[in-house]
Protein backbone atom coordinates (compact mmCIF):
# COMPACT_ATOMS: atom_id res chain seq x y z
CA UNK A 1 10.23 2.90 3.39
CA UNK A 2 7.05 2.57 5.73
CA UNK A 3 6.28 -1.10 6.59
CA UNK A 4 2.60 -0.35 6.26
CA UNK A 5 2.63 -0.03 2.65
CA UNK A 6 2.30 -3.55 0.82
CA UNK A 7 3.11 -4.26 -3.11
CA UNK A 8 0.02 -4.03 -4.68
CA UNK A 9 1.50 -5.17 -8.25
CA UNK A 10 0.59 -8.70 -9.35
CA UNK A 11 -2.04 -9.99 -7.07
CA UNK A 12 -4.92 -12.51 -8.14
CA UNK A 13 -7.47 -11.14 -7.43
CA UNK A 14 -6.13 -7.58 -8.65
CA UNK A 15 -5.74 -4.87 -6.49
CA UNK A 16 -8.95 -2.84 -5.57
CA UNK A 17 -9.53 0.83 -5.17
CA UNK A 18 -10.19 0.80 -1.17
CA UNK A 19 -5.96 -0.98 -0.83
CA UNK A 20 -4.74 2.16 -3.45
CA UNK A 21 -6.56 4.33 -0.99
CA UNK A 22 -5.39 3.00 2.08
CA UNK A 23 -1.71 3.20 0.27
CA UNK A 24 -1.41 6.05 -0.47
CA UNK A 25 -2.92 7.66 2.97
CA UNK A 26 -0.39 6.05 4.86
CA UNK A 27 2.22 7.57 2.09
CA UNK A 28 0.96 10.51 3.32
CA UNK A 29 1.16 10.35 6.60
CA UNK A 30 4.70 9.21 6.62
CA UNK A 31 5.72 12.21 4.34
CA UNK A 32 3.90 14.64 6.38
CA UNK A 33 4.40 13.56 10.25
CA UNK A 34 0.51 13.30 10.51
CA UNK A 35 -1.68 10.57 11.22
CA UNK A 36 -4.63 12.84 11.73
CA UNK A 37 -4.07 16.23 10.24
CA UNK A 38 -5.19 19.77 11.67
CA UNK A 39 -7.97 21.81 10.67
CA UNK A 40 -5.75 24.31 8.97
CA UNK A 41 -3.86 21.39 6.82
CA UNK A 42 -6.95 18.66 6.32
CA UNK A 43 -7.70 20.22 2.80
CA UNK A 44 -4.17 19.60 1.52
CA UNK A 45 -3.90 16.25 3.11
CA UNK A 46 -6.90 15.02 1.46
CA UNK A 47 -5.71 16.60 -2.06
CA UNK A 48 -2.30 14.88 -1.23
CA UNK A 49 -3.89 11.31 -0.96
CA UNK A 50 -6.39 11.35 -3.73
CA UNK A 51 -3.33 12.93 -5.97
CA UNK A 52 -1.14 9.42 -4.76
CA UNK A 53 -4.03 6.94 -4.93
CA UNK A 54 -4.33 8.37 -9.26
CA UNK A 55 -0.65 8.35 -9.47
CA UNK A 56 -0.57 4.72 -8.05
CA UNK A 57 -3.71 3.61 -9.95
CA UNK A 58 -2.11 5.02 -12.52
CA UNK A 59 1.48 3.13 -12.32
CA UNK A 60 -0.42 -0.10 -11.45
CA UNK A 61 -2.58 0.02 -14.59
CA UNK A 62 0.65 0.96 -16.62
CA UNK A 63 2.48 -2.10 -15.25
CA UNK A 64 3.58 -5.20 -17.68
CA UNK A 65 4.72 -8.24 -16.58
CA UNK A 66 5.11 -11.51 -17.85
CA UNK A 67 5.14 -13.37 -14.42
CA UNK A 68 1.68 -14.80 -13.24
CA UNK A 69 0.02 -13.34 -10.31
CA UNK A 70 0.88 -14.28 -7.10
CA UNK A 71 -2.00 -15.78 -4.54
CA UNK A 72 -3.19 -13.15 -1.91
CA UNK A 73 -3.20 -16.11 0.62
CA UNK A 74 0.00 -17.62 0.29
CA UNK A 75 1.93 -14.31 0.12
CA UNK A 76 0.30 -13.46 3.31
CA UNK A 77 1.46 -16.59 4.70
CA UNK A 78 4.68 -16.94 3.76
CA UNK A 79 5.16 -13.09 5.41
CA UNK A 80 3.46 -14.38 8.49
CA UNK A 81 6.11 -17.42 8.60
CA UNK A 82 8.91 -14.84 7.94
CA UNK A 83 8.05 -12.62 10.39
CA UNK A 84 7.81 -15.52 12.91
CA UNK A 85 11.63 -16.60 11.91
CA UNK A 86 12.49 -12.77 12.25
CA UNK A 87 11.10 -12.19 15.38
CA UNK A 88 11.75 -15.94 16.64
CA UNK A 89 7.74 -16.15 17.24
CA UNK A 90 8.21 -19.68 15.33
């Protein structure tokens, strides 16, 4: 699984079209080996990322749960803190 890619499910405030986007284009790249595609291959790329971002717009929308959102912030912090412990940058 790419790194890059962060859980969009859940989030107050809710997820917005620009993080789907971003998403799903670095789906793409990790599926195809490209982080800038070719002439000859930018037409599929860009039919490959708008096809993920409705799929995952799609899934997100779909989504039930009963839990209540988590804060933006403090997720963001408490990766920070684990990635300090990880990487002993504490």
């Amino acid at each position: 699984m790419c790194r890059n890619i962060k859980t969009l499910f859940n989030f107050a405030p809710p997820v917005t079209d620009d993080e789907i986007h971003a998403s799903a284009l670095q789906f793409v790249r990790k599926l195809s080996g490209f982080n800038t595609p070719s002439k000859i291959n930018e037409a599929a790329f860009a039919l490959a990322v708008t096809q993920v971002s409705d799929a995952a717009r799609n899934l997100l929308q779909s989504l039930v749960t009963l839990a209540p959102p988590k804060d933006r912030d403090e997720e963001r912090a408490r990766l920070q803190l684990q990635s300090a412990k990880r990487f002993n940058r504490a």
